[in-house]
PDB file of N, CA and C in Angstrom:
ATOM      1  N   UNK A   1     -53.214-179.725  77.331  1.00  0.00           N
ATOM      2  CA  UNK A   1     -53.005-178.360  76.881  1.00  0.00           C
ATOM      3  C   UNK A   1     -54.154-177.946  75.959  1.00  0.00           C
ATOM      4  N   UNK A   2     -55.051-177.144  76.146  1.00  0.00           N
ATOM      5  CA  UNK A   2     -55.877-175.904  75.055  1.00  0.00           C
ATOM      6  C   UNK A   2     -55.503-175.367  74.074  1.00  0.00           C
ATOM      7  N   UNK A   3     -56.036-176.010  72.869  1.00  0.00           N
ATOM      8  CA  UNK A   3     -55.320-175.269  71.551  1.00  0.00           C
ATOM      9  C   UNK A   3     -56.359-173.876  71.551  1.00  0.00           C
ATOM     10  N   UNK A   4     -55.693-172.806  71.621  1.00  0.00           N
ATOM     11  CA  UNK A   4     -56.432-171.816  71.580  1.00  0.00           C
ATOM     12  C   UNK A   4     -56.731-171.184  70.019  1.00  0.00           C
ATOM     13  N   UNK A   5     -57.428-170.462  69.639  1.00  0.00           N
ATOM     14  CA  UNK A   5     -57.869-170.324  68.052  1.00  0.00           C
ATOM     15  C   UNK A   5     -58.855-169.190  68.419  1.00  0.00           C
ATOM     16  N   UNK A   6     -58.991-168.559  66.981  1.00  0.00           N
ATOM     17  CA  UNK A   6     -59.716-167.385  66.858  1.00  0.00           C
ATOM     18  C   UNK A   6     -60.489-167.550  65.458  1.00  0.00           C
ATOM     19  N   UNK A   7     -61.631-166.801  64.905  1.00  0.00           N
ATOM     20  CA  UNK A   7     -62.410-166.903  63.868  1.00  0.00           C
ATOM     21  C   UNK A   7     -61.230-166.318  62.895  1.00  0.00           C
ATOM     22  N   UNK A   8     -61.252-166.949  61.400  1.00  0.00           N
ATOM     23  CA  UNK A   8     -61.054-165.878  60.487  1.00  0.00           C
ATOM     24  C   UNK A   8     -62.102-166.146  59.194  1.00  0.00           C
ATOM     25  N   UNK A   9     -62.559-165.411  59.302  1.00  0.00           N
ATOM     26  CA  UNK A   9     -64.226-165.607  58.126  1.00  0.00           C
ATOM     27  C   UNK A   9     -64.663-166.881  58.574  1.00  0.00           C
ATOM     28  N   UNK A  10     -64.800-167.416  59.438  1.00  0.00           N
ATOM     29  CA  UNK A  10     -66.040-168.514  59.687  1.00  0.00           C
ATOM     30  C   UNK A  10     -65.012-169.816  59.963  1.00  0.00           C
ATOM     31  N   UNK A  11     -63.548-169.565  59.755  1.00  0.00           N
ATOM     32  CA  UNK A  11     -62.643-170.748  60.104  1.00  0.00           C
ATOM     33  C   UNK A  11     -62.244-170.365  61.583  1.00  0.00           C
ATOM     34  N   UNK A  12     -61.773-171.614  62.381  1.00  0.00           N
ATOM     35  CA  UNK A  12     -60.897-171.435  63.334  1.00  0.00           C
ATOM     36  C   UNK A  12     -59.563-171.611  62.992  1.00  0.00           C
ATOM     37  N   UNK A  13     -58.526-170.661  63.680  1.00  0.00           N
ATOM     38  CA  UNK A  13     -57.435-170.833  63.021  1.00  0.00           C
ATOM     39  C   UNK A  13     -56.824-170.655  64.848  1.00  0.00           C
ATOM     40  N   UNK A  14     -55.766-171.987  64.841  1.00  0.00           N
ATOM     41  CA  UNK A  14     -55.336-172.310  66.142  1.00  0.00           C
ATOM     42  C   UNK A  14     -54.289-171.367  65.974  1.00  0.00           C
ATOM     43  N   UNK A  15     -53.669-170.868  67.670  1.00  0.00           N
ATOM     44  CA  UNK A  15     -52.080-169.992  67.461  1.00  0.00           C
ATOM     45  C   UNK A  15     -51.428-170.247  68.572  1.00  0.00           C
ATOM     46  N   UNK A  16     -50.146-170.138  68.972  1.00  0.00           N
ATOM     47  CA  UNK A  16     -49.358-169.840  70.068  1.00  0.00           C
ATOM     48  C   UNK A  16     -49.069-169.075  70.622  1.00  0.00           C
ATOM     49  N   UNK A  17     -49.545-169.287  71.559  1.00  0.00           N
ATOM     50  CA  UNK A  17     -49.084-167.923  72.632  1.00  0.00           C
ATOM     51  C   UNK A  17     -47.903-166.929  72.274  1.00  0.00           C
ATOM     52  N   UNK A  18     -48.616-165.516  72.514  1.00  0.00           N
ATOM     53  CA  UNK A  18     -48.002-164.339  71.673  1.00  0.00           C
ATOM     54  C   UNK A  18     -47.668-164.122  70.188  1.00  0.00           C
ATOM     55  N   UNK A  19     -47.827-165.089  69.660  1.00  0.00           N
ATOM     56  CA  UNK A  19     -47.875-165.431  68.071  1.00  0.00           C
ATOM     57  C   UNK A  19     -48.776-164.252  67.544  1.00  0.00           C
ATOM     58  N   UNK A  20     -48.209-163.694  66.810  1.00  0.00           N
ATOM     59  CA  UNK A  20     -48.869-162.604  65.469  1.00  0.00           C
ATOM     60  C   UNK A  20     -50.127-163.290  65.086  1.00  0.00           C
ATOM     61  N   UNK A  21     -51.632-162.630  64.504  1.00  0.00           N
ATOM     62  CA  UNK A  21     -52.609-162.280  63.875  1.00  0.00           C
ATOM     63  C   UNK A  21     -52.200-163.697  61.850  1.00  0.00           C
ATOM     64  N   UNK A  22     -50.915-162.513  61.712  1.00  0.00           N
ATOM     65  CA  UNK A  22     -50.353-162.632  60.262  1.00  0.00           C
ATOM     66  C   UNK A  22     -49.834-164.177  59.884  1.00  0.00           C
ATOM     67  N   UNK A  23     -49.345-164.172  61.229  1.00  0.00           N
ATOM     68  CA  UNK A  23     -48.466-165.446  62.029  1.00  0.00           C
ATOM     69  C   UNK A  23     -49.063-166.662  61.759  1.00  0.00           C
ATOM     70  N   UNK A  24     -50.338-166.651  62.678  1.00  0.00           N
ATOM     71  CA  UNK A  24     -50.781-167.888  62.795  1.00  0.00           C
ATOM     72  C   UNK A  24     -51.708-167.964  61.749  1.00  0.00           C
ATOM     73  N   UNK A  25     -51.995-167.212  61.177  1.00  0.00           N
ATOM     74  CA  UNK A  25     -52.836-167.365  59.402  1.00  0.00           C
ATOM     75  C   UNK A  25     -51.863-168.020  58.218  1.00  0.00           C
ATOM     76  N   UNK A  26     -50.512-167.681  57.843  1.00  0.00           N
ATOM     77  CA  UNK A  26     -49.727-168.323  57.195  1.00  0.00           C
ATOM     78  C   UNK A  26     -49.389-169.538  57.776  1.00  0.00           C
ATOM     79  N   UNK A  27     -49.312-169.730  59.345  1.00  0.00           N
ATOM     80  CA  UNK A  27     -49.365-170.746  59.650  1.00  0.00           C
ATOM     81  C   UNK A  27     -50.752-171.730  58.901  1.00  0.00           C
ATOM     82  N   UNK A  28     -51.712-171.558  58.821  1.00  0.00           N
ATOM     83  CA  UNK A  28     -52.929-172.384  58.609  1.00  0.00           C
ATOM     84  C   UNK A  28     -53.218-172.306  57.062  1.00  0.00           C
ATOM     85  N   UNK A  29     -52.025-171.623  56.619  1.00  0.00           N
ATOM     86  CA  UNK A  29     -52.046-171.953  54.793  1.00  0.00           C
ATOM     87  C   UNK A  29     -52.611-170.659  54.249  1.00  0.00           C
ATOM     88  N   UNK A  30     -53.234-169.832  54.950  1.00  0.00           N
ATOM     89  CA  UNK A  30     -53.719-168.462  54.026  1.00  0.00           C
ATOM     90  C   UNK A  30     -52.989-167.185  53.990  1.00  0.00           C
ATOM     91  N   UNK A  31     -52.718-167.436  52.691  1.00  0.00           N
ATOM     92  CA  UNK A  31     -51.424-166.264  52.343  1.00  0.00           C
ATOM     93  C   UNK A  31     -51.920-164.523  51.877  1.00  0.00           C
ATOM     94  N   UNK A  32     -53.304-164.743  51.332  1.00  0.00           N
ATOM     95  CA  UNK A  32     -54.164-163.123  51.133  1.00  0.00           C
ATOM     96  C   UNK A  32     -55.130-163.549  52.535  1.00  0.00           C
ATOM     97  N   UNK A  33     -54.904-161.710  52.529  1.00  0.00           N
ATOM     98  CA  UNK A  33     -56.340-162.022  53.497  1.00  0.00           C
ATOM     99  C   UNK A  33     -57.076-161.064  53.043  1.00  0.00           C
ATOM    100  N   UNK A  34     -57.539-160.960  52.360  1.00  0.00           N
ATOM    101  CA  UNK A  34     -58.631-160.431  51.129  1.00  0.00           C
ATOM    102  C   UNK A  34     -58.404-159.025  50.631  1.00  0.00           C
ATOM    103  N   UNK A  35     -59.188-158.353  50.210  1.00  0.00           N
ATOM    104  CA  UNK A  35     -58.876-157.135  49.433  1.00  0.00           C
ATOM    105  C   UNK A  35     -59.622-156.129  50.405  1.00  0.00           C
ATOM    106  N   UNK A  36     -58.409-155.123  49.918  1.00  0.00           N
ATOM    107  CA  UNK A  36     -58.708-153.619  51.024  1.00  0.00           C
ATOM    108  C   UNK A  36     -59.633-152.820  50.210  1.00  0.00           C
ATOM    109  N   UNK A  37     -59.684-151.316  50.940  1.00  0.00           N
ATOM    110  CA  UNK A  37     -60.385-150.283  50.249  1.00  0.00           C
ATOM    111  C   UNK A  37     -60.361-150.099  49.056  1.00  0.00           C
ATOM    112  N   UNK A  38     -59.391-150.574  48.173  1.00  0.00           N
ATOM    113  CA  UNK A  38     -58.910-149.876  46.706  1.00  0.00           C
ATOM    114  C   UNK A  38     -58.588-151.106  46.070  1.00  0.00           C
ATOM    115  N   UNK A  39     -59.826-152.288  46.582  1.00  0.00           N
ATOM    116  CA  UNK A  39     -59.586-153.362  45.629  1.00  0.00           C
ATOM    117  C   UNK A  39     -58.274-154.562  45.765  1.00  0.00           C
ATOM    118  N   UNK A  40     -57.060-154.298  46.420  1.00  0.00           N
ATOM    119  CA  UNK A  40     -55.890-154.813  46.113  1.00  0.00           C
ATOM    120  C   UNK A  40     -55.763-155.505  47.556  1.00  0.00           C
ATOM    121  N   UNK A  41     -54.998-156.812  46.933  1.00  0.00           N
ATOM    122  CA  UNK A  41     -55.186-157.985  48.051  1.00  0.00           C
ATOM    123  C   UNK A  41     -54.063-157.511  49.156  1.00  0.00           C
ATOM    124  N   UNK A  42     -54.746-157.723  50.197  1.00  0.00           N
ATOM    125  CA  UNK A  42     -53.893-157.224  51.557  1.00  0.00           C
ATOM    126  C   UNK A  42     -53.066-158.898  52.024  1.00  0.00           C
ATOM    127  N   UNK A  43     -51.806-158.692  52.514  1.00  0.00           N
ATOM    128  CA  UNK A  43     -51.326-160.605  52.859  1.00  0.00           C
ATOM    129  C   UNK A  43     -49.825-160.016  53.846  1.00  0.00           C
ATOM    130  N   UNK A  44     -49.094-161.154  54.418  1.00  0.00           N
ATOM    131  CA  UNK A  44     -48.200-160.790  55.421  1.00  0.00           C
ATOM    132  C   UNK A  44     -47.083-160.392  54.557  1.00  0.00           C
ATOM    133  N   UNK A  45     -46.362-159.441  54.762  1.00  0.00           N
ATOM    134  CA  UNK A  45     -45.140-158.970  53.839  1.00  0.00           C
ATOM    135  C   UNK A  45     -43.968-158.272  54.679  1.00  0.00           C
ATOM    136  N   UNK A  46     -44.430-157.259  55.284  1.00  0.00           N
ATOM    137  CA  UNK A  46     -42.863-156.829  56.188  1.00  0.00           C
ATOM    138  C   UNK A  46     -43.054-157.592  57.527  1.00  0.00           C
ATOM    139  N   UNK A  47     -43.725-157.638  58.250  1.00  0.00           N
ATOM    140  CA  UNK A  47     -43.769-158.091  59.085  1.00  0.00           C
ATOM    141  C   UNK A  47     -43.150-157.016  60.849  1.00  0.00           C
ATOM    142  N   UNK A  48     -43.739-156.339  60.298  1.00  0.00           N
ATOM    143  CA  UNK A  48     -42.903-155.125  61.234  1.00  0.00           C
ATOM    144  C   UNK A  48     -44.629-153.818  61.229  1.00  0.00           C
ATOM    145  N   UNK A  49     -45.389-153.864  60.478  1.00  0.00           N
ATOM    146  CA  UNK A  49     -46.322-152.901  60.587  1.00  0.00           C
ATOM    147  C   UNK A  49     -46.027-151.515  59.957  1.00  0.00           C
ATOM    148  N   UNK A  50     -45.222-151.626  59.053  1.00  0.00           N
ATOM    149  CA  UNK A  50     -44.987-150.256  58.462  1.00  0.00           C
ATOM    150  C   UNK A  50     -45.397-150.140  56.740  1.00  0.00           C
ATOM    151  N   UNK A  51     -45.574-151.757  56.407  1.00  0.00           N
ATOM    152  CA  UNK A  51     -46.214-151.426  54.892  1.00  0.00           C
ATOM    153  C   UNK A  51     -47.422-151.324  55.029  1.00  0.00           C
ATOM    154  N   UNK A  52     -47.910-152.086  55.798  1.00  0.00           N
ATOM    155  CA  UNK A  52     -49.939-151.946  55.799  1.00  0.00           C
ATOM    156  C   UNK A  52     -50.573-152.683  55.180  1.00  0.00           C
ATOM    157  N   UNK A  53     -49.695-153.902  54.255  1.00  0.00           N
ATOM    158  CA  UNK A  53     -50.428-154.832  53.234  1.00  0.00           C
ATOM    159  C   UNK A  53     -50.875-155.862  54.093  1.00  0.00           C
ATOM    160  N   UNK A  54     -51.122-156.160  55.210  1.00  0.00           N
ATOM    161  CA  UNK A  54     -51.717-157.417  55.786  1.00  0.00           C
ATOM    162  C   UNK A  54     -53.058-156.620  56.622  1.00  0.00           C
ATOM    163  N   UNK A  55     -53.391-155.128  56.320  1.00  0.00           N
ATOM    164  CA  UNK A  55     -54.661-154.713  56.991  1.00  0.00           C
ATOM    165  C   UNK A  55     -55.968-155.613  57.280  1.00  0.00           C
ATOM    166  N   UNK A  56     -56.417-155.998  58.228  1.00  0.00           N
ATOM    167  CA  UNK A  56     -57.840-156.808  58.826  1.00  0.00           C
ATOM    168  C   UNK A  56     -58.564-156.041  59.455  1.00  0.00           C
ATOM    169  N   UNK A  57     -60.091-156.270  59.817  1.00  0.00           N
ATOM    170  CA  UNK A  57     -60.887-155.905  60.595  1.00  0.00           C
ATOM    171  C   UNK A  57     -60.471-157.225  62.109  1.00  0.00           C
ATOM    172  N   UNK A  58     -60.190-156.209  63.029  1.00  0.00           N
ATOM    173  CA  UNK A  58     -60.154-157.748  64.671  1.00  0.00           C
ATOM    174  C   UNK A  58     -60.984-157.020  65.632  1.00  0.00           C
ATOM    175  N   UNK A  59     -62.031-158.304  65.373  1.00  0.00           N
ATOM    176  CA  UNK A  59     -63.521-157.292  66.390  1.00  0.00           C
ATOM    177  C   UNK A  59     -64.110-155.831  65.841  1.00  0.00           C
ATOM    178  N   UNK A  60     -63.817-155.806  64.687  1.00  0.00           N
ATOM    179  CA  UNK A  60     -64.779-154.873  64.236  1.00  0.00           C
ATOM    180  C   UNK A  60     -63.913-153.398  63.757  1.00  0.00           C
ATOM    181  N   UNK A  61     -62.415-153.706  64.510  1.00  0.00           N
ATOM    182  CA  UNK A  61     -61.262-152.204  64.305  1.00  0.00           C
ATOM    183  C   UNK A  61     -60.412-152.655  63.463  1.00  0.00           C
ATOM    184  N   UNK A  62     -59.704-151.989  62.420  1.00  0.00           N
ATOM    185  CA  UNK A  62     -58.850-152.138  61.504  1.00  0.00           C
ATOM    186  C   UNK A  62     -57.167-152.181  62.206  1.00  0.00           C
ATOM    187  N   UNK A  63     -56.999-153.195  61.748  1.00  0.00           N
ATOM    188  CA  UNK A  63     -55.506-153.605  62.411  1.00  0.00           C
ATOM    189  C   UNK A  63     -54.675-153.837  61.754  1.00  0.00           C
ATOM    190  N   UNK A  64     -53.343-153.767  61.590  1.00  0.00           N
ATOM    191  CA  UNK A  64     -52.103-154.685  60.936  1.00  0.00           C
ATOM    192  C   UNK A  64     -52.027-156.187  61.372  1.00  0.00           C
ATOM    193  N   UNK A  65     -52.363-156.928  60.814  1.00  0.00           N
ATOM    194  CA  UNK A  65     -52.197-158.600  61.387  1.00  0.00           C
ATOM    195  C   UNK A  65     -50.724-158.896  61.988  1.00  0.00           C
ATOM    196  N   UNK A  66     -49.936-158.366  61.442  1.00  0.00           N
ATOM    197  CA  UNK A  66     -48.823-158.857  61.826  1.00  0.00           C
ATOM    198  C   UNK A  66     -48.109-158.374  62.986  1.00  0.00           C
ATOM    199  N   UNK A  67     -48.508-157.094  63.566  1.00  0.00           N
ATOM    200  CA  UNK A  67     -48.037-156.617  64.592  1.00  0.00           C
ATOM    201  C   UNK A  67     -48.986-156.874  66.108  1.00  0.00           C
ATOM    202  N   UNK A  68     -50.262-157.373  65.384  1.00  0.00           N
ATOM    203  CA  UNK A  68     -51.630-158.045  66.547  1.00  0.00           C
ATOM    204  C   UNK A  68     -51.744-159.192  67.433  1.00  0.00           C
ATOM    205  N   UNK A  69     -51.153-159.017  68.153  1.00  0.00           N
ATOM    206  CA  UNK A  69     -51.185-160.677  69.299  1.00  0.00           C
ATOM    207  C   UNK A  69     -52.480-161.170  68.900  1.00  0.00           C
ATOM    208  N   UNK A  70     -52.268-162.280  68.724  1.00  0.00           N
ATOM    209  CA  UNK A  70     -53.818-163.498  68.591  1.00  0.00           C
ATOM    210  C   UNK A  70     -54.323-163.372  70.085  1.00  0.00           C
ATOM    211  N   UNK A  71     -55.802-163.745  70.190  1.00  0.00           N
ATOM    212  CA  UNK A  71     -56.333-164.214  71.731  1.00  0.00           C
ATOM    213  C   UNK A  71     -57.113-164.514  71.013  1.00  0.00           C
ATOM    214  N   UNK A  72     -57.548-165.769  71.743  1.00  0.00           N
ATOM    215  CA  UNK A  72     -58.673-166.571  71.828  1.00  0.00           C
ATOM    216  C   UNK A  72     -59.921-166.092  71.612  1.00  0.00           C
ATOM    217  N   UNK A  73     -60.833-166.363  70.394  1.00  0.00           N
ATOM    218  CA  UNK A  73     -62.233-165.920  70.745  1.00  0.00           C
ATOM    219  C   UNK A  73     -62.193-164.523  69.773  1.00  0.00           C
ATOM    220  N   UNK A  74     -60.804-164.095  69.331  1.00  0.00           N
ATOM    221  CA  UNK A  74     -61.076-162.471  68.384  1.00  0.00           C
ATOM    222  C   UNK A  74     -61.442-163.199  67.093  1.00  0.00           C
ATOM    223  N   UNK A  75     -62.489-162.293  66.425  1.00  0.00           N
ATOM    224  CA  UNK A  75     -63.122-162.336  65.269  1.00  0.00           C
ATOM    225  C   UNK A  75     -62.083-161.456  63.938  1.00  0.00           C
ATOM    226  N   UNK A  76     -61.321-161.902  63.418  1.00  0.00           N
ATOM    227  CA  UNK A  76     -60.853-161.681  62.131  1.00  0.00           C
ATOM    228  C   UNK A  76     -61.512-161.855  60.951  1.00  0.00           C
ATOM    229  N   UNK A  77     -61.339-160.266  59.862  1.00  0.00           N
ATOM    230  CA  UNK A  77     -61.826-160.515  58.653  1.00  0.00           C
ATOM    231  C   UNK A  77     -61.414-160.070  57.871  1.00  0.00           C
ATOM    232  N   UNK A  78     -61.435-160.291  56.489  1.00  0.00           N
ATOM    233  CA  UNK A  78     -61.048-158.832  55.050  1.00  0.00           C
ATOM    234  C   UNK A  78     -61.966-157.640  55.597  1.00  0.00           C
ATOM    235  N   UNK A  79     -60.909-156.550  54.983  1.00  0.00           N
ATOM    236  CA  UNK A  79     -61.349-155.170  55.252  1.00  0.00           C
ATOM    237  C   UNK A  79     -62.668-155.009  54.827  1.00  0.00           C
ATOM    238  N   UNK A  80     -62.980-155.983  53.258  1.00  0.00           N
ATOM    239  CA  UNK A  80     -63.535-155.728  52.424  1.00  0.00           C
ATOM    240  C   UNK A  80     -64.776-156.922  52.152  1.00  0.00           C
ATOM    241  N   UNK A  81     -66.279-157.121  52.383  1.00  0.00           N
ATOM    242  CA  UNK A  81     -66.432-158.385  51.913  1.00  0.00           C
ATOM    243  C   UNK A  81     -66.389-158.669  50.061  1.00  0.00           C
ATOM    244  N   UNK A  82     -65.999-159.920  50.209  1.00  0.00           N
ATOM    245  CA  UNK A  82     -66.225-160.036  48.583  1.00  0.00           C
ATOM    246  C   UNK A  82     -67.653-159.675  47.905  1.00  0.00           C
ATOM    247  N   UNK A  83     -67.776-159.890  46.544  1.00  0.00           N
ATOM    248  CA  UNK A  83     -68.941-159.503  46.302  1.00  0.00           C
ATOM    249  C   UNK A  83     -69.189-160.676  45.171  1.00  0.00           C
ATOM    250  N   UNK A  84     -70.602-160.931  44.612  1.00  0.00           N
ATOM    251  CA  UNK A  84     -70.792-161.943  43.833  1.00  0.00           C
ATOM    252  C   UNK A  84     -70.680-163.109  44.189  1.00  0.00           C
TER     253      UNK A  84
END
């Protein structure tokens, strides 16, 4: 069997088929996934796509992680890069 996985900042992070974005990141231990427009850390919380606190860039478009099927090979990031 193919563990399938996707980038998130330069990690591979493995997932299961149809498994959430949000999903398979708490799966792999990371609970923020960095800070949005206005500074404040974005991480998985409703799990439904209606608070907006788990916002990512996937391939370059701003997404809710938690409502985002994983595939193989998508590039995940903070909205925001750090700085310093």
């Amino acid at each position: 069997m193919t563990v399938q996985a996707f980038d998130w900042m330069g990690r591979s992070i493995p997932f299961r088929a149809g498994e959430s974005i949000a999903s398979a990141l708490d799966a792999a231990g990371i609970r923020t996934f960095g800070a949005d427009t206005s500074g404040q850390e974005t991480r998985y919380f409703c799990g439904i796509g209606a608070c907006q606190c788990c916002v990512v860039r996937v391939d370059g478009v701003v997404r809710e992680a938690c409502v985002t099927t994983a595939t193989a090979g998508m590039r995940v990031e903070a909205l925001e890069k750090r700085r310093g």
